[in-house]
Protein backbone atom coordinates (compact mmCIF):
# COMPACT_ATOMS: atom_id res chain seq x y z
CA UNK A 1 7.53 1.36 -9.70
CA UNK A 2 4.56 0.72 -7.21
CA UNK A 3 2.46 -1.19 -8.32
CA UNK A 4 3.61 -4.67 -7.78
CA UNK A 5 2.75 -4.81 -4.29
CA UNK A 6 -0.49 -3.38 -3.65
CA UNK A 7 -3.71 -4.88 -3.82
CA UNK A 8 -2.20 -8.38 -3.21
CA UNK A 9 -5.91 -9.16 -1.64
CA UNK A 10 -9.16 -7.97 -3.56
CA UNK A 11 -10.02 -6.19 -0.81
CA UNK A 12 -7.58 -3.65 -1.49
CA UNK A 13 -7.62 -3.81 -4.99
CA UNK A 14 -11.34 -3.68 -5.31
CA UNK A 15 -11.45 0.72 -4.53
CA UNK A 16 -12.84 2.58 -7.38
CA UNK A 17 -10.38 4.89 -9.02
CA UNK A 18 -6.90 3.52 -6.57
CA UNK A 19 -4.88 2.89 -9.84
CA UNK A 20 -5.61 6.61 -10.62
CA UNK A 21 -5.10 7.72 -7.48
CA UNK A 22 -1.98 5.33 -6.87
CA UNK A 23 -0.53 6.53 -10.08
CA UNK A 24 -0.60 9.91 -8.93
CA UNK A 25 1.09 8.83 -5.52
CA UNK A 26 4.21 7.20 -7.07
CA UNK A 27 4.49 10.60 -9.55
CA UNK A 28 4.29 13.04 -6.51
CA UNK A 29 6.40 10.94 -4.20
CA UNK A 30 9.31 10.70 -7.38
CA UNK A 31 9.36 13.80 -8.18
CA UNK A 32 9.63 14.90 -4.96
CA UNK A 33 12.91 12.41 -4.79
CA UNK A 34 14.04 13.88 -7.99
CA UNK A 35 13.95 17.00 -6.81
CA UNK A 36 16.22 16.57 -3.87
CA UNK A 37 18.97 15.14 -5.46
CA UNK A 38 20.96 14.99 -8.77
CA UNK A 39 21.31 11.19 -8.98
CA UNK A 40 18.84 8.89 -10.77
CA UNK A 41 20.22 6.16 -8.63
CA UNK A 42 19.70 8.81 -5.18
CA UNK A 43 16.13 9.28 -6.67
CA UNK A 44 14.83 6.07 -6.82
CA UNK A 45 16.98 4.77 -3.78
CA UNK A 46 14.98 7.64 -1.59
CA UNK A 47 12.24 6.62 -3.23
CA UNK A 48 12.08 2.63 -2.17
CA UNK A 49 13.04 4.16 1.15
CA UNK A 50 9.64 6.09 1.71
CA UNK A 51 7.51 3.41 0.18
CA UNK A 52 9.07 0.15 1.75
CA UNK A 53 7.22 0.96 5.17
CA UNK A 54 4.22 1.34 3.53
CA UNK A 55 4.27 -1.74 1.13
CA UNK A 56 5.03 -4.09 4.33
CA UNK A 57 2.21 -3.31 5.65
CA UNK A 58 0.17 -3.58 3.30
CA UNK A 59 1.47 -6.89 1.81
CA UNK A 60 1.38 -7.86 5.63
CA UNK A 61 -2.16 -6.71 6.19
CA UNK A 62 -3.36 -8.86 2.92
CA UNK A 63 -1.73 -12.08 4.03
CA UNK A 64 -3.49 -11.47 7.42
CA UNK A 65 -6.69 -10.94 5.31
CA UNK A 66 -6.26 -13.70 3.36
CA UNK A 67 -5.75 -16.15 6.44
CA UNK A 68 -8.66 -14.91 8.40
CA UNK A 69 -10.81 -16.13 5.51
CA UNK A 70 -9.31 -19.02 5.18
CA UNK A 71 -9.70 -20.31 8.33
CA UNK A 72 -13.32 -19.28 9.30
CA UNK A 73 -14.85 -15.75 7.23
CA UNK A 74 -17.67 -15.75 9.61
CA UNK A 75 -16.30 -15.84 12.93
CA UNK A 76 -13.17 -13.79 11.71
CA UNK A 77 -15.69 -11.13 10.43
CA UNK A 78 -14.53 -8.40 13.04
CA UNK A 79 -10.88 -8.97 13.09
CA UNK A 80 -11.49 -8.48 8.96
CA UNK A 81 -13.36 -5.57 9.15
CA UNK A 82 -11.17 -3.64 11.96
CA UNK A 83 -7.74 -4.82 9.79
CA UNK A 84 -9.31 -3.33 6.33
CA UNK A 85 -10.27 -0.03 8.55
CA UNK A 86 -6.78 0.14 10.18
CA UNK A 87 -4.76 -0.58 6.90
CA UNK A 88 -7.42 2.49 4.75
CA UNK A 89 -6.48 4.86 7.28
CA UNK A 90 -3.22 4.40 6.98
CA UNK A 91 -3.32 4.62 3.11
CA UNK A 92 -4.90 7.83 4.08
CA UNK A 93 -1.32 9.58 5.59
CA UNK A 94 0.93 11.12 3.51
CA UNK A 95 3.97 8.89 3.06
């Protein structure tokens, strides 16, 4: 239900405590779905809805990641750094 795209690079999956605090997410976020509609299938579709935005960028924001490393860590050492600050703040809003 969430988990399958997060943390594709160990710099997001590396936080101590995000699969707690992830876990929570998804249960807040679904049973606020649930509790606007009647339909399983209305519940979950609401559901992918909210979180699609949210899992784009972070699957985006890996790949990025991932390529700055692999073509020079060192000199691609800022870009890194202000890409993992951008993507943790915007963990940080409610989705």
């Amino acid at each position: 239900m969430g988990n399958v795209v997060d943390g594709l690079a160990l710099h997001y999956g590396a936080l101590a405590g995000a699969p707690l605090a992830h876990g929570l997410l998804v249960a807040v976020v679904l049973a606020d779905c649930i509790s606007k509609t009647r339909s399983v299938d209305e519940a979950l579709a609401m559901y992918s809805e909210r979180r699609f935005e949210r899992c784009k960028i972070i699957c985006d924001a890996s790949l990025q990641l991932c390529r700055y490393e692999q073509e020079d860590p060192l000199k691609n050492r800022e870009q890194s750094a202000a890409l993992l600050l951008k993507t943790y703040q915007y963990l940080g809003q409610p989705i």
